[in-house]
Protein backbone atom coordinates (compact mmCIF):
# COMPACT_ATOMS: atom_id res chain seq x y z
CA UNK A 1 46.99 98.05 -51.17
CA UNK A 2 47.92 94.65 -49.71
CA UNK A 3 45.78 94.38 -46.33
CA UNK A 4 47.65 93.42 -43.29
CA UNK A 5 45.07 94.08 -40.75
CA UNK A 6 43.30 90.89 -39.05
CA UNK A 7 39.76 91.27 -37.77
CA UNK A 8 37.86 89.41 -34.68
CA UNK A 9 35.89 86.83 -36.44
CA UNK A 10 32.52 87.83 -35.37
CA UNK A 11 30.36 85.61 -32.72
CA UNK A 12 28.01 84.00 -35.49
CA UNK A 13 31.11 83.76 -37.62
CA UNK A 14 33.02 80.90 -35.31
CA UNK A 15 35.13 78.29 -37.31
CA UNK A 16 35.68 74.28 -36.65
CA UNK A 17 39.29 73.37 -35.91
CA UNK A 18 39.94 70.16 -34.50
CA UNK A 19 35.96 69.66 -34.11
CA UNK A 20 35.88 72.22 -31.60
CA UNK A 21 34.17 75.76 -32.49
CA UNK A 22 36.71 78.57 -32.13
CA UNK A 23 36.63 82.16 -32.13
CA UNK A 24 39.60 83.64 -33.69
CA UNK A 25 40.81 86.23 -35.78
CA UNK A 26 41.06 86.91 -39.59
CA UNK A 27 42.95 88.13 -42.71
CA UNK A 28 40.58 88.20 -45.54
CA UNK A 29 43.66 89.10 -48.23
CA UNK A 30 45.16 85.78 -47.52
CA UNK A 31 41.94 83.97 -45.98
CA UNK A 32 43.78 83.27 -42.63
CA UNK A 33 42.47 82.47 -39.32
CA UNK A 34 45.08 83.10 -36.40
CA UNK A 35 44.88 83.54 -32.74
CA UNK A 36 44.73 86.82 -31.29
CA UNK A 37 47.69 86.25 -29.07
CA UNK A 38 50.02 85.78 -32.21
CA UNK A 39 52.04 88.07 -33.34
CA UNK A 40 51.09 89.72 -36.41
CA UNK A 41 53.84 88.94 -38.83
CA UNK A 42 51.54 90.12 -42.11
CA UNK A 43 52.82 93.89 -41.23
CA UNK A 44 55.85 93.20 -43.30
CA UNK A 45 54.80 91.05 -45.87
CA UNK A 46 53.07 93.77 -47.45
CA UNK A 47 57.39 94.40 -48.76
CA UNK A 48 57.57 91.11 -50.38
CA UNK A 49 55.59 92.62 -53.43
CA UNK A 50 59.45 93.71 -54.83
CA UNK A 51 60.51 89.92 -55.14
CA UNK A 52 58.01 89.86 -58.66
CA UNK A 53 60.60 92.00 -60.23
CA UNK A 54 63.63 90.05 -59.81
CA UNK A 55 61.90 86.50 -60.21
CA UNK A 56 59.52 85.50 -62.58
CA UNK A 57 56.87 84.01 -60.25
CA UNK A 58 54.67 82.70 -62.95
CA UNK A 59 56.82 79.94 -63.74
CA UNK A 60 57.64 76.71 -61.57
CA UNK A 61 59.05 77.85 -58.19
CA UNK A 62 60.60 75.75 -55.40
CA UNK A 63 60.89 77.52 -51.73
CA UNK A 64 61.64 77.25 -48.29
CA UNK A 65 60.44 78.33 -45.38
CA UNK A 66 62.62 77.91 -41.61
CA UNK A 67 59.45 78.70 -39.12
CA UNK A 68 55.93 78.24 -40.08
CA UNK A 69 53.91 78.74 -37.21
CA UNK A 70 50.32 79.51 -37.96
CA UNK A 71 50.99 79.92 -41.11
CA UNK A 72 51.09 83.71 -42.19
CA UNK A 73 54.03 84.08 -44.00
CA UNK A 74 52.84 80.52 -45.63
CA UNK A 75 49.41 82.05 -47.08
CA UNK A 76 51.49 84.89 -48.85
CA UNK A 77 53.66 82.67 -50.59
CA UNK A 78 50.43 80.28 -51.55
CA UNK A 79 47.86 83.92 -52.57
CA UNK A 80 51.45 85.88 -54.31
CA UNK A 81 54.29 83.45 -55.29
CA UNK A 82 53.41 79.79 -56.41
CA UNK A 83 51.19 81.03 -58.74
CA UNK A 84 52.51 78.26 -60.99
CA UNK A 85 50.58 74.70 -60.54
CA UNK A 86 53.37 72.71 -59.85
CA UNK A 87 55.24 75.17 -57.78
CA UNK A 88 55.97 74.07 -53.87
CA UNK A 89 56.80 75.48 -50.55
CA UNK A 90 58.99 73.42 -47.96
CA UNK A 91 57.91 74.22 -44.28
CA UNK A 92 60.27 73.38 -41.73
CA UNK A 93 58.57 74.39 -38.17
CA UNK A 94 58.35 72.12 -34.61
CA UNK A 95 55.09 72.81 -34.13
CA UNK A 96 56.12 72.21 -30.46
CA UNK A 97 52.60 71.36 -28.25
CA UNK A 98 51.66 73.59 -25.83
CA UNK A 99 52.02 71.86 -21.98
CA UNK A 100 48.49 73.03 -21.76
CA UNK A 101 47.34 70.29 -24.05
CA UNK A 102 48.32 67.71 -21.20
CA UNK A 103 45.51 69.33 -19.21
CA UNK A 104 43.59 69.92 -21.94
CA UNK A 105 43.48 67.91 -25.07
CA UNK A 106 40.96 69.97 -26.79
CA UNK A 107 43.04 73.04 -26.56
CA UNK A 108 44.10 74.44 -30.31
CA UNK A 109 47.96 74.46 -31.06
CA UNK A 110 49.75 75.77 -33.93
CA UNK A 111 49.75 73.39 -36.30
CA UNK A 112 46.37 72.96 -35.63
CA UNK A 113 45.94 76.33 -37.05
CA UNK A 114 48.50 75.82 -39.82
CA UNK A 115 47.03 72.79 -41.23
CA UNK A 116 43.65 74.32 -41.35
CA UNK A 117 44.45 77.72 -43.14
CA UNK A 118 46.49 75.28 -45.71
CA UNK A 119 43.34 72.96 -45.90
CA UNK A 120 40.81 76.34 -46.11
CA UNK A 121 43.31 77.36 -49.13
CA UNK A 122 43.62 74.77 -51.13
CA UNK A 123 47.02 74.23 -50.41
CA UNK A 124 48.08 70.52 -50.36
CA UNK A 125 49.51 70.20 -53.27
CA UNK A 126 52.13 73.29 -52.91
CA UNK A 127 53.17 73.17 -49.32
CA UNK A 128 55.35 70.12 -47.78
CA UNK A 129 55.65 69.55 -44.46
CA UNK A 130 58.32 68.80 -42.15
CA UNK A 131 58.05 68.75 -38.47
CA UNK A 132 60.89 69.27 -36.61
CA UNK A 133 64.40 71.89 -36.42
CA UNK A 134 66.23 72.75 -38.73
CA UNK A 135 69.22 70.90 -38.05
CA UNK A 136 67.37 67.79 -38.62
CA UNK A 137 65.81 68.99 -42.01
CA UNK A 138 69.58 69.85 -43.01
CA UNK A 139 70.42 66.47 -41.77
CA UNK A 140 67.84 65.00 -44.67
CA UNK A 141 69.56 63.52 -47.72
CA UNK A 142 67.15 65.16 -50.39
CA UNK A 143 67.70 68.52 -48.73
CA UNK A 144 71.56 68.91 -50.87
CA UNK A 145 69.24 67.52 -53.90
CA UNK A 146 67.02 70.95 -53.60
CA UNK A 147 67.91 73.80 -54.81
CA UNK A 148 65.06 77.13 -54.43
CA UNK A 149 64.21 80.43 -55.44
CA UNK A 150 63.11 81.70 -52.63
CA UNK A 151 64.18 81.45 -48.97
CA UNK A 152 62.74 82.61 -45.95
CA UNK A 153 64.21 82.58 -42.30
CA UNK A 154 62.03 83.21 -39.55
CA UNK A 155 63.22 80.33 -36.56
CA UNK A 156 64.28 80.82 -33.03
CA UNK A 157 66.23 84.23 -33.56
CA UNK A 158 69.50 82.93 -32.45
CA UNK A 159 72.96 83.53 -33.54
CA UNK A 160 73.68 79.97 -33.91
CA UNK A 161 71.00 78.93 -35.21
CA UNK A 162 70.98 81.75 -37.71
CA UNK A 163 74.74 81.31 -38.22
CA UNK A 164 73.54 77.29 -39.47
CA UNK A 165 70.77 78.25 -41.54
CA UNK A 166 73.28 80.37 -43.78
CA UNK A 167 75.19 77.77 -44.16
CA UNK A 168 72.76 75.34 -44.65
CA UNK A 169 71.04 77.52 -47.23
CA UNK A 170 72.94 79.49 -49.12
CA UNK A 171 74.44 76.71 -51.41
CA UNK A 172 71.05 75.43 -52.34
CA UNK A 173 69.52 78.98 -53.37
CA UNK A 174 70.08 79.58 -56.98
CA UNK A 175 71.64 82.05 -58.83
CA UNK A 176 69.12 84.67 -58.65
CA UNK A 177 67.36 83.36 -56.20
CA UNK A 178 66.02 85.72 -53.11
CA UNK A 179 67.25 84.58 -49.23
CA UNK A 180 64.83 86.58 -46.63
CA UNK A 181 65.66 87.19 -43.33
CA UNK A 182 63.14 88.12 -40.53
CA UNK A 183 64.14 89.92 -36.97
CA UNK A 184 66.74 91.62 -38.57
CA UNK A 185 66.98 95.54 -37.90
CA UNK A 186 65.27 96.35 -34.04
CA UNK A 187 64.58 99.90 -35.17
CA UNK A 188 61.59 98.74 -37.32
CA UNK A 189 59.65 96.70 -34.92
CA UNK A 190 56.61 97.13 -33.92
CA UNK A 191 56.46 95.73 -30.35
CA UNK A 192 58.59 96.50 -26.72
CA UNK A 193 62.11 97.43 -27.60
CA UNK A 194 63.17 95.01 -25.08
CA UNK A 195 62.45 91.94 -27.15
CA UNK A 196 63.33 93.72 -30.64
CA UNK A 197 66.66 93.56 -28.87
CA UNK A 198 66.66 89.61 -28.03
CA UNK A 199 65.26 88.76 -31.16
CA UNK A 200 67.04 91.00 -33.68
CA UNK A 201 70.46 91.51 -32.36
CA UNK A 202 71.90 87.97 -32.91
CA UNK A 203 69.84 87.64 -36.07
CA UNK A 204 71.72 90.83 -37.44
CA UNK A 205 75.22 89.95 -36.24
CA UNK A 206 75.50 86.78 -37.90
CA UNK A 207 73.87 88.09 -41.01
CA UNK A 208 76.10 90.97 -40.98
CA UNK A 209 78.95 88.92 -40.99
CA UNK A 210 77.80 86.82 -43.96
CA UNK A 211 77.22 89.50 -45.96
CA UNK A 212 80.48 91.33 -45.36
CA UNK A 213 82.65 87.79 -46.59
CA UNK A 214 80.26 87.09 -49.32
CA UNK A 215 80.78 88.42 -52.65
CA UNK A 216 78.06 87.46 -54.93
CA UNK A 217 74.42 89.03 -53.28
CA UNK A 218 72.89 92.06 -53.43
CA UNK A 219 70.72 94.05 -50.96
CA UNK A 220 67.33 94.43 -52.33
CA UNK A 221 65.76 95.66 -49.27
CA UNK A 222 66.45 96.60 -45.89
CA UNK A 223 64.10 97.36 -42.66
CA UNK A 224 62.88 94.85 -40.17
CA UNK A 225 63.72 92.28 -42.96
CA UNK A 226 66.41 92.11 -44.92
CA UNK A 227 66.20 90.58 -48.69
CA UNK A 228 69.25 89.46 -50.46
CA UNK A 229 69.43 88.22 -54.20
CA UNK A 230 72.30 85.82 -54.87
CA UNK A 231 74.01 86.81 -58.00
């Protein structure tokens, strides 16, 4: 049973991030430390277990990942899907600062966070980096040289923005390949209905619409994500 439940990290059990001691909280599965005010986005990663049987995920794998954040979804793909040495995640995430750190330098952000669950898992030589939107990443001129097995969407929940990472993305998954998108059906999330609404909505609707002019996908799984395969 994949475990999706975090746990406080006790008093005595405080970590060091950025030098400072902090008390957080912690998914043994994936060995990830988050803060208890973030979301808990591991509830539906526990689905991703059905991508093993429509890509081989022993061999060489190249990914992508719109919105990193702490780093949850980023652990799964490091402890379940580049299980090959030379396989590599792209992680495309602002890591925009907190205005508190202009009061209070010490303060922890995200990427804070991020950098040390990748650090605590060994994961420097599977995960690239790049800070900043996802306009500018598409902007890049190795990003039409990449072409990945797996992509996962999980940005700023916007029509627009979702409407651009389709077509930004699509063209360099591979046949095959698996396209996941996050905040997409309302009636399978887990906090007020109210922001299920913002969030999934405009994520849906422009998904929607891809799917219903695009031929060559399949729907290999549908709830508050949606998985496609591109055949």
């Amino acid at each position: 049973m994949f475990d999706t439940k975090f746990v406080k990290v006790p008093r005595d059990g405080n970590i060091i991030v950025k030098d400072k001691v902090r008390h957080l909280e912690y998914n043994k599965h994936l060995n990830l430390y988050k803060r208890k005010r973030t979301f808990d986005g591991i509830y539906h990663l526990k689905h991703w277990n059905i991508i093993g049987n429509f890509i081989d995920l022993n061999k060489k794998l190249t990914c992508l990942e719109i919105g990193s954040h702490e780093g949850q979804s980023a652990m799964y793909f490091l402890k379940e899907i580049l299980k090959h040495k030379d396989s590599k995640l792209y992680c495309c995430d602002p890591w925009i600062k907190s205005h508190w750190l202009n009061i209070n330098p010490t303060n922890l952000c995200y990427e804070d966070l991020f950098d040390f669950n990748v650090k605590n898992n060994n994961g420097g030589s599977k995960i690239i980096k790049y800070r900043g939107v996802n306009s500018s990443l598409y902007q890049e001129e190795y990003f039409t040289k990449l072409f990945f097995d797996i992509i996962y969407i999980d940005d700023i929940h916007t029509y627009k923005s979702t409407v651009l990472n389709i077509d930004k993305c699509w063209p360099q998954l591979k046949i095959g390949g698996i396209i996941i998108f996050d905040d997409y059906e309302k009636d399978f999330a887990i906090y007020d209905e109210k922001d299920a609404i913002k969030f999934c909505d405009p994520v849906k609707k422009a998904v929607n619409e891809f799917i219903d002019r695009t031929d060559n996908l399949v729907i290999i799984f549908k709830e508050y994500q949606l998985i496609l395969q591109k055949i």
